[in-house]
PDB file of N, CA and C in Angstrom:
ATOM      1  N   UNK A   1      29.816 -44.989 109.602  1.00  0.00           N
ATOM      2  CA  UNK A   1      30.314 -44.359 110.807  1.00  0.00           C
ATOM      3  C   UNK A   1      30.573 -42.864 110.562  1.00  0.00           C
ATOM      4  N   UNK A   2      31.301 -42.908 109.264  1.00  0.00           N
ATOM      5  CA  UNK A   2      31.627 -41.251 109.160  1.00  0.00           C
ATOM      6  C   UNK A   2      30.633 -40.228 108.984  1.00  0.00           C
ATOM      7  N   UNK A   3      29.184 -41.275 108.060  1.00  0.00           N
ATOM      8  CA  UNK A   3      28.241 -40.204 107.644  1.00  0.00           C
ATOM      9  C   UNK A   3      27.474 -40.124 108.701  1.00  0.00           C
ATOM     10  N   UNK A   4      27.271 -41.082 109.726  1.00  0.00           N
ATOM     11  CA  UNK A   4      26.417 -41.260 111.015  1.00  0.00           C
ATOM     12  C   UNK A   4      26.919 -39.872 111.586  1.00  0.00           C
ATOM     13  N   UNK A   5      27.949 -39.640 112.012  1.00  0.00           N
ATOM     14  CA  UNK A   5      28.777 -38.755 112.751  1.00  0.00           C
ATOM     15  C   UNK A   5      28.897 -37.284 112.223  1.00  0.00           C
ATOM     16  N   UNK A   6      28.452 -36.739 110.507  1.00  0.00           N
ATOM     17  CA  UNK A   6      28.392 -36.155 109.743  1.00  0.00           C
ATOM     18  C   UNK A   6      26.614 -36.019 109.792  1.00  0.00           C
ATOM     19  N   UNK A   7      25.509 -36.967 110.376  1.00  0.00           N
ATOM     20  CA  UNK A   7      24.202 -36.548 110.471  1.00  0.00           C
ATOM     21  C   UNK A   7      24.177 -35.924 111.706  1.00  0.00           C
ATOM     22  N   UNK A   8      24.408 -36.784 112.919  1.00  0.00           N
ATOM     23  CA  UNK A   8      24.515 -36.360 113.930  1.00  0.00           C
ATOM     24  C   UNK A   8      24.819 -34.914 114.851  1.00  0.00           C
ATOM     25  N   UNK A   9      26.155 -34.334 114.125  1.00  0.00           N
ATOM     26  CA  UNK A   9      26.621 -33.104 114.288  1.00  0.00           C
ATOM     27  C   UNK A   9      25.555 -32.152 113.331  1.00  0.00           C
ATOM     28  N   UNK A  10      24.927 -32.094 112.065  1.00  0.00           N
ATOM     29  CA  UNK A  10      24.202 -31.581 111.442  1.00  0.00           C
ATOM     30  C   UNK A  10      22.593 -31.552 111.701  1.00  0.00           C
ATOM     31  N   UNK A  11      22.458 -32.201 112.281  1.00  0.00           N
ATOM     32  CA  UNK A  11      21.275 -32.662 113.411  1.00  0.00           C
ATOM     33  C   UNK A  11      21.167 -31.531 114.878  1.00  0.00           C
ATOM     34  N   UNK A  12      22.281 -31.723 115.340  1.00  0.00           N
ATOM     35  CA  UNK A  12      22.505 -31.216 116.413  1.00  0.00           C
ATOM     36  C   UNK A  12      22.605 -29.623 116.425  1.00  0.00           C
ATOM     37  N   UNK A  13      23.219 -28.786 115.593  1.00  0.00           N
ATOM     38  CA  UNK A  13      23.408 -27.610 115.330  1.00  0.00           C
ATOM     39  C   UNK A  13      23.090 -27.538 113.434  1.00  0.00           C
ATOM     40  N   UNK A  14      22.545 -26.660 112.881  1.00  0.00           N
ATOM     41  CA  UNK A  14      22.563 -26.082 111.580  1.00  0.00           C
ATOM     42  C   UNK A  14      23.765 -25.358 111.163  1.00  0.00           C
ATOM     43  N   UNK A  15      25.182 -26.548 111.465  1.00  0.00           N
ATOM     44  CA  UNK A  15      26.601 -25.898 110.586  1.00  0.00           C
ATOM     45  C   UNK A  15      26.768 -26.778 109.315  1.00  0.00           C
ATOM     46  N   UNK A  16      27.580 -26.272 108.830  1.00  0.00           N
ATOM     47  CA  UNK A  16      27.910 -27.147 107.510  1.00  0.00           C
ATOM     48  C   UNK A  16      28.764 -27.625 107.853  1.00  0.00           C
ATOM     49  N   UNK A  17      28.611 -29.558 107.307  1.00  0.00           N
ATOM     50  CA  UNK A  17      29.751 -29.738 107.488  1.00  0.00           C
ATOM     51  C   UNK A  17      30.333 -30.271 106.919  1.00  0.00           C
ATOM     52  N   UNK A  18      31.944 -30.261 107.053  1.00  0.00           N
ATOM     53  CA  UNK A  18      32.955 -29.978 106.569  1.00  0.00           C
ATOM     54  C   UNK A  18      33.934 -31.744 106.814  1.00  0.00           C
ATOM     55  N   UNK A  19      33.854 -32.464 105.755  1.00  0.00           N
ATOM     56  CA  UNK A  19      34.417 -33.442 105.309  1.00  0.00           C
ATOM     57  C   UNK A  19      35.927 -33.557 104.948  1.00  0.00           C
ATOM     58  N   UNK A  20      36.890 -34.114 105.795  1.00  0.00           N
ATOM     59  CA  UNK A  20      38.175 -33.689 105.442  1.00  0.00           C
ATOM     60  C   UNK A  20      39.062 -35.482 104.810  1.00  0.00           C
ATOM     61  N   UNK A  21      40.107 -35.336 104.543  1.00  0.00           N
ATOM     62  CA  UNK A  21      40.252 -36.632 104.518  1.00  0.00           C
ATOM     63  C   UNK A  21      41.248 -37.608 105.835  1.00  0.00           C
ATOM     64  N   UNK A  22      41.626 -36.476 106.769  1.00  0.00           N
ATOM     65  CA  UNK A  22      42.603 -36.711 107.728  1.00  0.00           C
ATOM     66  C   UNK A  22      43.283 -35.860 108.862  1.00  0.00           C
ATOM     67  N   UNK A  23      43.533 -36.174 109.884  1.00  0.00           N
ATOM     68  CA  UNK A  23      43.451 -35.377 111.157  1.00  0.00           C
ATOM     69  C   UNK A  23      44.388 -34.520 110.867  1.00  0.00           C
ATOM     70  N   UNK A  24      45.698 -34.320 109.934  1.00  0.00           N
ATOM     71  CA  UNK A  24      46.625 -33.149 109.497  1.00  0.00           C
ATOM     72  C   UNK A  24      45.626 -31.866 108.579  1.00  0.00           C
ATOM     73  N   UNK A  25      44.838 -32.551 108.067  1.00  0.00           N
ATOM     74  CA  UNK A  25      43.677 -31.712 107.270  1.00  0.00           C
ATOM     75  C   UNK A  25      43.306 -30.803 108.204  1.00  0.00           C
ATOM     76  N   UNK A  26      42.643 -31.998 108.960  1.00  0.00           N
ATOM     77  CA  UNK A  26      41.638 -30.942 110.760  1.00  0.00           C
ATOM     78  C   UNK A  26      42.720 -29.763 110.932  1.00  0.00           C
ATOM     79  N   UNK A  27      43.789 -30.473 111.663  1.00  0.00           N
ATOM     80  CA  UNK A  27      44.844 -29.223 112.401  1.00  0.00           C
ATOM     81  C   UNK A  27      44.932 -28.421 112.004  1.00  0.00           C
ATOM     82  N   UNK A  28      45.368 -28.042 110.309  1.00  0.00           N
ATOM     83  CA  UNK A  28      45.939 -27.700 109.766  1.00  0.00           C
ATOM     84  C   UNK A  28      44.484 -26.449 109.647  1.00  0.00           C
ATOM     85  N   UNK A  29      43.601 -26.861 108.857  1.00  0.00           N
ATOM     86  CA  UNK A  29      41.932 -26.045 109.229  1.00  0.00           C
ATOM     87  C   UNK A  29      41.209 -25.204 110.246  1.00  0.00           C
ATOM     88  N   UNK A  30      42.340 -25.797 111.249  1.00  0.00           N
ATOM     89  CA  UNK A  30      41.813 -25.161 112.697  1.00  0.00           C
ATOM     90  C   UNK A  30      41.290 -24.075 112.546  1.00  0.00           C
ATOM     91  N   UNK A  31      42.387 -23.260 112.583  1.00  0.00           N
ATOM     92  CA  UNK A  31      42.982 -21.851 112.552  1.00  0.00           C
ATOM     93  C   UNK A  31      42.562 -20.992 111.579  1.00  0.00           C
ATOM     94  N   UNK A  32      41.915 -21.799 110.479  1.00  0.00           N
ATOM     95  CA  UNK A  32      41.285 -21.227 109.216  1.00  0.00           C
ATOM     96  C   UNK A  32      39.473 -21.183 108.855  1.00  0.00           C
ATOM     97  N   UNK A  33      39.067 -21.946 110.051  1.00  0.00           N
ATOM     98  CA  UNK A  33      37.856 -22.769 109.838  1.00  0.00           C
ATOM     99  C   UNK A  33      36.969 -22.062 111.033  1.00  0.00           C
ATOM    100  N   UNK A  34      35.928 -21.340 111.003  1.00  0.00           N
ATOM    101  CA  UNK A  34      35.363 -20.487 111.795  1.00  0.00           C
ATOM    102  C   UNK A  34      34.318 -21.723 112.574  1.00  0.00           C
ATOM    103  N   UNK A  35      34.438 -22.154 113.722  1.00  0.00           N
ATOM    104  CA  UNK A  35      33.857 -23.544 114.603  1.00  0.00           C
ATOM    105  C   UNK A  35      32.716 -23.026 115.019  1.00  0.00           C
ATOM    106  N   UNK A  36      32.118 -21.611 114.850  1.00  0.00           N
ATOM    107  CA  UNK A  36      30.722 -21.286 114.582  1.00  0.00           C
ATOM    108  C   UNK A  36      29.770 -21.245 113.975  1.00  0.00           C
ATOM    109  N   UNK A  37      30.310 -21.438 112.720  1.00  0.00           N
ATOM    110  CA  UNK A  37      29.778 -21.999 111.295  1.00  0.00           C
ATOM    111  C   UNK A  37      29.738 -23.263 110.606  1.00  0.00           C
ATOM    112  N   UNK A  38      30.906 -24.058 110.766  1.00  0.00           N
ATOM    113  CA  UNK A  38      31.532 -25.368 110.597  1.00  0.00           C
ATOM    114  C   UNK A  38      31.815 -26.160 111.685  1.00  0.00           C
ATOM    115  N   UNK A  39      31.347 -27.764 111.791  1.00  0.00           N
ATOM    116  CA  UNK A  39      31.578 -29.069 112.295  1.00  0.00           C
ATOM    117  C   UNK A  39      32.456 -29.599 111.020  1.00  0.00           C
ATOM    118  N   UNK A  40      34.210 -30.238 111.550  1.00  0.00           N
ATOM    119  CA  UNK A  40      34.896 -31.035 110.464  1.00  0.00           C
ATOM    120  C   UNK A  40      34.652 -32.128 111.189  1.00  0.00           C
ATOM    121  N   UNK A  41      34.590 -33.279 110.264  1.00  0.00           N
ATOM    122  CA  UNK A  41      34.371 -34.239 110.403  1.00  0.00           C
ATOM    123  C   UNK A  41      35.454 -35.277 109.279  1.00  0.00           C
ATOM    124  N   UNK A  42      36.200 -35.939 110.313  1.00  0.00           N
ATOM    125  CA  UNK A  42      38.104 -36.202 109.509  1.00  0.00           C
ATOM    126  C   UNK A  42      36.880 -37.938 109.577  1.00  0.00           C
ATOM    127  N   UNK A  43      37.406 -38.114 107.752  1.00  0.00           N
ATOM    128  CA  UNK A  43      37.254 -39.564 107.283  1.00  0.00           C
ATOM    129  C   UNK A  43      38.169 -40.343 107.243  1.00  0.00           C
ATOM    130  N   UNK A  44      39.462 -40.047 107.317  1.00  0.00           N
ATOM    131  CA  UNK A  44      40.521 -40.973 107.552  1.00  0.00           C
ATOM    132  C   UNK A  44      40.756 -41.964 106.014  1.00  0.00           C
ATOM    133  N   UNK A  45      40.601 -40.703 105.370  1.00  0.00           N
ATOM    134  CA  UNK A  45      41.197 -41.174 103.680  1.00  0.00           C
ATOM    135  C   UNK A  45      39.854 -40.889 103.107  1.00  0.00           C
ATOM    136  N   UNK A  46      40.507 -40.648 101.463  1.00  0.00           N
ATOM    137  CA  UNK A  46      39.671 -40.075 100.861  1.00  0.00           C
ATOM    138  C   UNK A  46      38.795 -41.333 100.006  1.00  0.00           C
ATOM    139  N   UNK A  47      38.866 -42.428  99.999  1.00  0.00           N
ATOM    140  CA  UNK A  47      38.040 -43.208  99.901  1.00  0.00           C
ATOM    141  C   UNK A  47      36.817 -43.549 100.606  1.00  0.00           C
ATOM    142  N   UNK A  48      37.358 -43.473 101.982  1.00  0.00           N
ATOM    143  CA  UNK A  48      36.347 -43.014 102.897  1.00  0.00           C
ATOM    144  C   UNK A  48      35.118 -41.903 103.118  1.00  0.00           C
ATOM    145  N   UNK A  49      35.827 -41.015 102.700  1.00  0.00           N
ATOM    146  CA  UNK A  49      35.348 -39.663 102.312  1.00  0.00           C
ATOM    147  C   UNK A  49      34.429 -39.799 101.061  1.00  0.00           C
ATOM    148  N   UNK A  50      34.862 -39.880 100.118  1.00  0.00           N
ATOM    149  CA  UNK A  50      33.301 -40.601  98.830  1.00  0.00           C
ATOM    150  C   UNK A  50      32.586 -41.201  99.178  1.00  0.00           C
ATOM    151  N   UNK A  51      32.902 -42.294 100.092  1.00  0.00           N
ATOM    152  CA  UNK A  51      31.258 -43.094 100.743  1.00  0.00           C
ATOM    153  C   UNK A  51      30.994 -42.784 101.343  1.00  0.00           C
ATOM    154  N   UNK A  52      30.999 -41.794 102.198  1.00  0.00           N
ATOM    155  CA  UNK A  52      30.537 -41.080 103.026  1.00  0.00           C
ATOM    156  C   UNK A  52      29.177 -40.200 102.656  1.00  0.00           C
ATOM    157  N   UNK A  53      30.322 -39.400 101.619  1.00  0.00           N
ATOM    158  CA  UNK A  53      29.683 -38.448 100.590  1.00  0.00           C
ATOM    159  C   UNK A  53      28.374 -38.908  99.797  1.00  0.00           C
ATOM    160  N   UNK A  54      28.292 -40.320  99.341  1.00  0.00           N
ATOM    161  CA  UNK A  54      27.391 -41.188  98.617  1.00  0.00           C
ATOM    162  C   UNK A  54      26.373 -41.610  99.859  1.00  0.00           C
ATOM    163  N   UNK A  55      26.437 -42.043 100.819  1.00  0.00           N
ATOM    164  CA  UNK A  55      25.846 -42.344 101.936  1.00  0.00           C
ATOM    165  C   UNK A  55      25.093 -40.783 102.271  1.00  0.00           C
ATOM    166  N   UNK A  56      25.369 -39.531 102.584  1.00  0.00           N
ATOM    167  CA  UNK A  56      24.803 -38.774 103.299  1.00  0.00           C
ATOM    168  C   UNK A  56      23.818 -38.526 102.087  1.00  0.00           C
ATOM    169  N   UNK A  57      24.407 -38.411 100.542  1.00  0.00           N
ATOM    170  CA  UNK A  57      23.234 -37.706  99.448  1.00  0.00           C
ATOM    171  C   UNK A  57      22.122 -39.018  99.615  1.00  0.00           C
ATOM    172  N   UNK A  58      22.454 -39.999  99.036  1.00  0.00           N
ATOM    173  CA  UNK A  58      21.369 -41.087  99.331  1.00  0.00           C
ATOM    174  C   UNK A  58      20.076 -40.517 100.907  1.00  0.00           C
ATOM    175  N   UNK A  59      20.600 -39.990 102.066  1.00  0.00           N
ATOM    176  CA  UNK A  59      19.638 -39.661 102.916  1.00  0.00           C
ATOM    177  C   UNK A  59      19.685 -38.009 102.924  1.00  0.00           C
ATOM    178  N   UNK A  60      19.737 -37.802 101.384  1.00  0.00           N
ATOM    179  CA  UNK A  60      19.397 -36.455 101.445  1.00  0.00           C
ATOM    180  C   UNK A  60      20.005 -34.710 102.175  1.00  0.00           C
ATOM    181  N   UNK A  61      20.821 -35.329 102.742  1.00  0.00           N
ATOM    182  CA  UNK A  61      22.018 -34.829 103.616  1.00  0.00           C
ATOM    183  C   UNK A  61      21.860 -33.447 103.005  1.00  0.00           C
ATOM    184  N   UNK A  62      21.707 -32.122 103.541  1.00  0.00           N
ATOM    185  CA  UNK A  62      22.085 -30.822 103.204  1.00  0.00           C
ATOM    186  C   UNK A  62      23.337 -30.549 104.264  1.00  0.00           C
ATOM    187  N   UNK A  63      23.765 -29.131 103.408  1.00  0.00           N
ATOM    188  CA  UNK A  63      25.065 -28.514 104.117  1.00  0.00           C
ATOM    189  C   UNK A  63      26.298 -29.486 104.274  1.00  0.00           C
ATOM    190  N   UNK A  64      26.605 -30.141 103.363  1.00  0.00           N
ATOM    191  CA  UNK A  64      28.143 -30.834 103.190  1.00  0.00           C
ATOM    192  C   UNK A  64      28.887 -30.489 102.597  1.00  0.00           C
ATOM    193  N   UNK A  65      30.073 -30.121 102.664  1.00  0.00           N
ATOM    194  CA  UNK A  65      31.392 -29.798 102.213  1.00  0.00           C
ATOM    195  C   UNK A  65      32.257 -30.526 102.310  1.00  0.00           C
ATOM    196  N   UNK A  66      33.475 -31.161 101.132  1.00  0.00           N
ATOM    197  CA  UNK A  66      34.263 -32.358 101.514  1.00  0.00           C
ATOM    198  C   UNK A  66      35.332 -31.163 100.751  1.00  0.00           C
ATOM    199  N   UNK A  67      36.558 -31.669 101.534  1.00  0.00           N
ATOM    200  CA  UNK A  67      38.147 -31.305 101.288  1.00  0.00           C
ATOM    201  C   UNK A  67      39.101 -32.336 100.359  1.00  0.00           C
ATOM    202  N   UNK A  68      38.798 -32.267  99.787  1.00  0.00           N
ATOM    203  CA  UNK A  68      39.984 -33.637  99.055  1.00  0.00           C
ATOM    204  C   UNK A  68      41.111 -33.198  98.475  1.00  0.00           C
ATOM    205  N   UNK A  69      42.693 -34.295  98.844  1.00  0.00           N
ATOM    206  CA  UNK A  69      43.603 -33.391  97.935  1.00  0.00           C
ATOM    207  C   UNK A  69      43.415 -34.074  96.637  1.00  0.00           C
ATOM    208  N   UNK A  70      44.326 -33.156  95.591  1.00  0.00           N
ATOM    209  CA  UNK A  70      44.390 -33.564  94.586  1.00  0.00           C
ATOM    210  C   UNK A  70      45.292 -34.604  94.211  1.00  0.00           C
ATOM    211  N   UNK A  71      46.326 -35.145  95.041  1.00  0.00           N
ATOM    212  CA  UNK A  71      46.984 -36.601  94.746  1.00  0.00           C
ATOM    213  C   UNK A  71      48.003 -36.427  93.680  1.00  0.00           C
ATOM    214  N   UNK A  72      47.621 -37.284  92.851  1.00  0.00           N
ATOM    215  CA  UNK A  72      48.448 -37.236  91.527  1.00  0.00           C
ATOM    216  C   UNK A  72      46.645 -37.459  90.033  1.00  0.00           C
ATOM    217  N   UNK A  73      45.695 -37.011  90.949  1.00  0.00           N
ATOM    218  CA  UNK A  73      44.642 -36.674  90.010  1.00  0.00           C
ATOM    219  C   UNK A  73      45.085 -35.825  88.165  1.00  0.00           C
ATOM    220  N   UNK A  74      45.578 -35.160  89.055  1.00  0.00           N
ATOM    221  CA  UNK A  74      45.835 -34.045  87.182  1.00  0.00           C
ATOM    222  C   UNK A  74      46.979 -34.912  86.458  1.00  0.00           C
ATOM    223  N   UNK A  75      47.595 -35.678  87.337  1.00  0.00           N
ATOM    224  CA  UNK A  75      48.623 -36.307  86.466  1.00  0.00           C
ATOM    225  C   UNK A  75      48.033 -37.747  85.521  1.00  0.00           C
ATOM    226  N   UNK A  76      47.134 -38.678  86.401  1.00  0.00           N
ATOM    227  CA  UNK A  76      46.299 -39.530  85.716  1.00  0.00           C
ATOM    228  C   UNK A  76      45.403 -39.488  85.651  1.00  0.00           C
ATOM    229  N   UNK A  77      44.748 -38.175  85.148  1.00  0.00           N
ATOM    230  CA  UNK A  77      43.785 -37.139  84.165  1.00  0.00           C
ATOM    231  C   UNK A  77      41.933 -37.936  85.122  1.00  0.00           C
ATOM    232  N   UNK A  78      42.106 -38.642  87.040  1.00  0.00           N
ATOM    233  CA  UNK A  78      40.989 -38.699  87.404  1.00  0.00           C
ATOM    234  C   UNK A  78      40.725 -37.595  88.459  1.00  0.00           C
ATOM    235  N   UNK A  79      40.759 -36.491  87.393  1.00  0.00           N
ATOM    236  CA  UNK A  79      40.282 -35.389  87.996  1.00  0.00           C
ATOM    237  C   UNK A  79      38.916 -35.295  89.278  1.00  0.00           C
ATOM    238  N   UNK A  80      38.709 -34.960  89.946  1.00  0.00           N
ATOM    239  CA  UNK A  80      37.381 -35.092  90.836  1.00  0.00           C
ATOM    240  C   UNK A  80      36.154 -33.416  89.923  1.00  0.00           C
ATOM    241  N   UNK A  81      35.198 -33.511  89.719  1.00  0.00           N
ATOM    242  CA  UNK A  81      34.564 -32.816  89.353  1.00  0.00           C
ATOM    243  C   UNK A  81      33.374 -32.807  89.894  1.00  0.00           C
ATOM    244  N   UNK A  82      33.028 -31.810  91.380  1.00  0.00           N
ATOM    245  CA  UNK A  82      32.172 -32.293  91.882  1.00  0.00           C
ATOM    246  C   UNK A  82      31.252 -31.051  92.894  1.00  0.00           C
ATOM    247  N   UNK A  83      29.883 -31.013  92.688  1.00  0.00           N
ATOM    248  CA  UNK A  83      29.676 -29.481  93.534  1.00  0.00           C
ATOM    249  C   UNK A  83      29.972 -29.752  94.713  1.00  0.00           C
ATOM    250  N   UNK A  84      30.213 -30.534  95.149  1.00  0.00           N
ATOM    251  CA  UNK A  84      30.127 -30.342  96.941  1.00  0.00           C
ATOM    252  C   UNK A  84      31.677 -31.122  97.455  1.00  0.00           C
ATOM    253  N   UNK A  85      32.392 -31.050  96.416  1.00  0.00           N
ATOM    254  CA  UNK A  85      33.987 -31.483  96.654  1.00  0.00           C
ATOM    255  C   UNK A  85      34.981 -30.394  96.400  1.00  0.00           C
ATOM    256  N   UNK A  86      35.560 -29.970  97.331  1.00  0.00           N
ATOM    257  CA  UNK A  86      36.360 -28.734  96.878  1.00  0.00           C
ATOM    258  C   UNK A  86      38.512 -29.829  96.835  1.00  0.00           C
ATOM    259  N   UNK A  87      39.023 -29.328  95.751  1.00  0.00           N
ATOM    260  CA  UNK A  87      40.046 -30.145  95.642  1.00  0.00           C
ATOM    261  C   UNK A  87      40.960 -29.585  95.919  1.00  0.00           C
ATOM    262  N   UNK A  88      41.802 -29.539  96.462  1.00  0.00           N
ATOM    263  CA  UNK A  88      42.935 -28.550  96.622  1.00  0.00           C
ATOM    264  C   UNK A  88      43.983 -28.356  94.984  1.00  0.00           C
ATOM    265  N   UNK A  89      44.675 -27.354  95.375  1.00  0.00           N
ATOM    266  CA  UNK A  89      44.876 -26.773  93.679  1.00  0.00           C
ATOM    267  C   UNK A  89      46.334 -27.586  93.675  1.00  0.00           C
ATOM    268  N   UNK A  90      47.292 -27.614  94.347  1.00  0.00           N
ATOM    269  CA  UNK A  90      48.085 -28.252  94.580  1.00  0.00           C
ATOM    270  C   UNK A  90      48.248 -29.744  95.103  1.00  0.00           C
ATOM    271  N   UNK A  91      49.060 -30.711  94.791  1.00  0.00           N
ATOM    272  CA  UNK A  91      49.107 -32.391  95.604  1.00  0.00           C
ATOM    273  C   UNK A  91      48.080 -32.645  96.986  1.00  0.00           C
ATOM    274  N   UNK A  92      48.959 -31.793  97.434  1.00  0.00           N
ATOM    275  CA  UNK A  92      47.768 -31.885  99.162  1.00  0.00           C
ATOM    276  C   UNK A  92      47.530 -30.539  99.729  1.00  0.00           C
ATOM    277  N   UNK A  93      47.068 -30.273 100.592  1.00  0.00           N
ATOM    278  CA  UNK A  93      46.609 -28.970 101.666  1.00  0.00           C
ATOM    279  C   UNK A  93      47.834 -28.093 101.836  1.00  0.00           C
ATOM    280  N   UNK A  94      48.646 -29.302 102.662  1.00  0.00           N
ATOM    281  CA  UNK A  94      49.438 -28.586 102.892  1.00  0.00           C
ATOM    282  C   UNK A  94      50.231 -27.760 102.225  1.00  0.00           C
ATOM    283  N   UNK A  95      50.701 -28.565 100.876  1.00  0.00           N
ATOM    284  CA  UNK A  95      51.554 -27.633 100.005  1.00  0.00           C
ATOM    285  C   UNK A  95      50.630 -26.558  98.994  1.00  0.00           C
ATOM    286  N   UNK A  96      48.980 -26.653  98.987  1.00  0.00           N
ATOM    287  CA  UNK A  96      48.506 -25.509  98.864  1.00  0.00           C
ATOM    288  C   UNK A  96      48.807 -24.191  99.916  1.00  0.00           C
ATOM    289  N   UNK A  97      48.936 -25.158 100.958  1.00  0.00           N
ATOM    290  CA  UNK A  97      49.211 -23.408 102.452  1.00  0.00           C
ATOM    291  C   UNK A  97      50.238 -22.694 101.706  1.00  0.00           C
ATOM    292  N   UNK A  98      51.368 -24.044 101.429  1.00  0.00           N
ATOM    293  CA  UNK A  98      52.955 -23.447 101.526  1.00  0.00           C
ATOM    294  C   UNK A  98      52.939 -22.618 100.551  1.00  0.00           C
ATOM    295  N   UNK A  99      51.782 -22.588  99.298  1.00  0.00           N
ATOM    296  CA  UNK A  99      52.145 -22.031  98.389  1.00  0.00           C
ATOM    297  C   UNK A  99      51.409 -20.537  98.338  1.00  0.00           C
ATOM    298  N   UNK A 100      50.061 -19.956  99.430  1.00  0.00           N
ATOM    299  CA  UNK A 100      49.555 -19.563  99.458  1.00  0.00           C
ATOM    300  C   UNK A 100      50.006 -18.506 100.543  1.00  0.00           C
ATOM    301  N   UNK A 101      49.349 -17.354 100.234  1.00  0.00           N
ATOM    302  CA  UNK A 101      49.780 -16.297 101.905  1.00  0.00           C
ATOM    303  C   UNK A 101      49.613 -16.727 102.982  1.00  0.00           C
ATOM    304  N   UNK A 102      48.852 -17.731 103.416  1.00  0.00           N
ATOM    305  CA  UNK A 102      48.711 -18.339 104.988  1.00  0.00           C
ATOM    306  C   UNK A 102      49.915 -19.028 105.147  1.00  0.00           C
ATOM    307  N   UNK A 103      50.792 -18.718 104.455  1.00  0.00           N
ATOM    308  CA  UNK A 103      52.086 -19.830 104.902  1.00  0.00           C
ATOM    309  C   UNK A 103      52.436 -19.562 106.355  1.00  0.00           C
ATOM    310  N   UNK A 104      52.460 -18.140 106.455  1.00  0.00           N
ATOM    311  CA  UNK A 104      53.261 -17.321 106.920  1.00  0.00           C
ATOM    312  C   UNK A 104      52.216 -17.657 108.471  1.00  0.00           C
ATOM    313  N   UNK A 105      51.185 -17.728 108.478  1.00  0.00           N
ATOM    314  CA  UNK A 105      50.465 -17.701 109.909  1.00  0.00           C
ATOM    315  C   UNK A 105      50.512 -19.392 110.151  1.00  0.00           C
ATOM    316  N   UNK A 106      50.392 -20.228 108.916  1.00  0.00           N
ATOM    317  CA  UNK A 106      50.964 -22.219 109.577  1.00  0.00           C
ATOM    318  C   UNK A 106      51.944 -22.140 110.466  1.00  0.00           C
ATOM    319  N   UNK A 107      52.987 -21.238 109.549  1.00  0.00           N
ATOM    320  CA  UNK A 107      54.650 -21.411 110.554  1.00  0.00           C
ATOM    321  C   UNK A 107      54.276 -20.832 111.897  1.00  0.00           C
ATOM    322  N   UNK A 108      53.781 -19.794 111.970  1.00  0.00           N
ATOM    323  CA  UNK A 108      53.193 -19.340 113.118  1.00  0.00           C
ATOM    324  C   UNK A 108      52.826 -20.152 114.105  1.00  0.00           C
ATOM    325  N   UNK A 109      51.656 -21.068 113.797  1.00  0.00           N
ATOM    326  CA  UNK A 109      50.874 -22.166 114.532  1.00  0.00           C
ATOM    327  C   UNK A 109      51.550 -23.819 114.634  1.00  0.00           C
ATOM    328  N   UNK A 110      52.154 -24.113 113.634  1.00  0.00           N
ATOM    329  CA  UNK A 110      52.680 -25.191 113.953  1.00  0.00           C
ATOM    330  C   UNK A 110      54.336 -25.039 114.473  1.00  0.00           C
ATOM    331  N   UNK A 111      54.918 -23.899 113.979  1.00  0.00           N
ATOM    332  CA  UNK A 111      56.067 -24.312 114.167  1.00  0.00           C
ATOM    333  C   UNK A 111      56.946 -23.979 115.542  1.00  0.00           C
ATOM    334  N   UNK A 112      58.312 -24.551 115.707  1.00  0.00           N
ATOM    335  CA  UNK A 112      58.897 -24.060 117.391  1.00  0.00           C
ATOM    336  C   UNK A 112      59.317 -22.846 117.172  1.00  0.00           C
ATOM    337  N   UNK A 113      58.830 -22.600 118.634  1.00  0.00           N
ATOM    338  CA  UNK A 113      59.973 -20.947 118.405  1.00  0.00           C
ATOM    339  C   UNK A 113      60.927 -21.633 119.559  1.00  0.00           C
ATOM    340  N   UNK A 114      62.103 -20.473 118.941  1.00  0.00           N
ATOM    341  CA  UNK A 114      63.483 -20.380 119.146  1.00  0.00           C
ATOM    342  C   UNK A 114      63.486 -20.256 120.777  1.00  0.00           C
ATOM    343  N   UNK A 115      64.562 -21.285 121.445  1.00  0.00           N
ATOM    344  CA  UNK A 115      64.547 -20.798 122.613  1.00  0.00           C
ATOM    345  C   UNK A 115      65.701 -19.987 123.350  1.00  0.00           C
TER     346      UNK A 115
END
């Protein structure tokens, strides 16, 4: 389903696309992710996301990019090592933002303002 939906959009327009593991991933990407260049396509876990990944190379699939967090990978040393898997440097996305200069434009986008 995911890689069907991952041919389909790549079929349809020549974007790369962009493999996430979950719709906080998407949101969170919005704002960062130029939708002229890139189709995301949310697998709904990162298990999902590897067969996906295994499914599109098997049909030869160009222009894929997958998002995966890093979990507790560095801690039980199953690191992901992979050209077309980018891992986040931190547990998950998010606390890569928090830790990164875009913090400051997330709070921006997700958060309330004061009334």
């Amino acid at each position: 389903m995911i890689a069907s939906e991952a041919l389909m959009l790549r079929a349809s327009a020549l974007k790369t696309i962009l493999l996430v593991e979950g719709t906080s991933d998407d949101k969170l990407l919005g704002s960062f992710v130029d939708k002229a260049e890139y189709d995301v396509v949310i697998a709904y876990g990162k298990v999902n996301l590897l067969e996906a990944l295994e499914i599109l190379r098997r049909k030869d699939a160009e222009g894929i990019v997958c998002l995966v967090d890093a979990d507790f990978s560095r801690i039980d040393g199953a690191v992901i090592a992979d050209k077309d898997i980018v891992v986040t440097e931190f547990h998950d996305l998010e606390v890569s933002l928090f830790h990164s200069s875009a913090f400051d434009r997330v709070l921006s986008e997700l958060g309330s303002r004061r009334n």
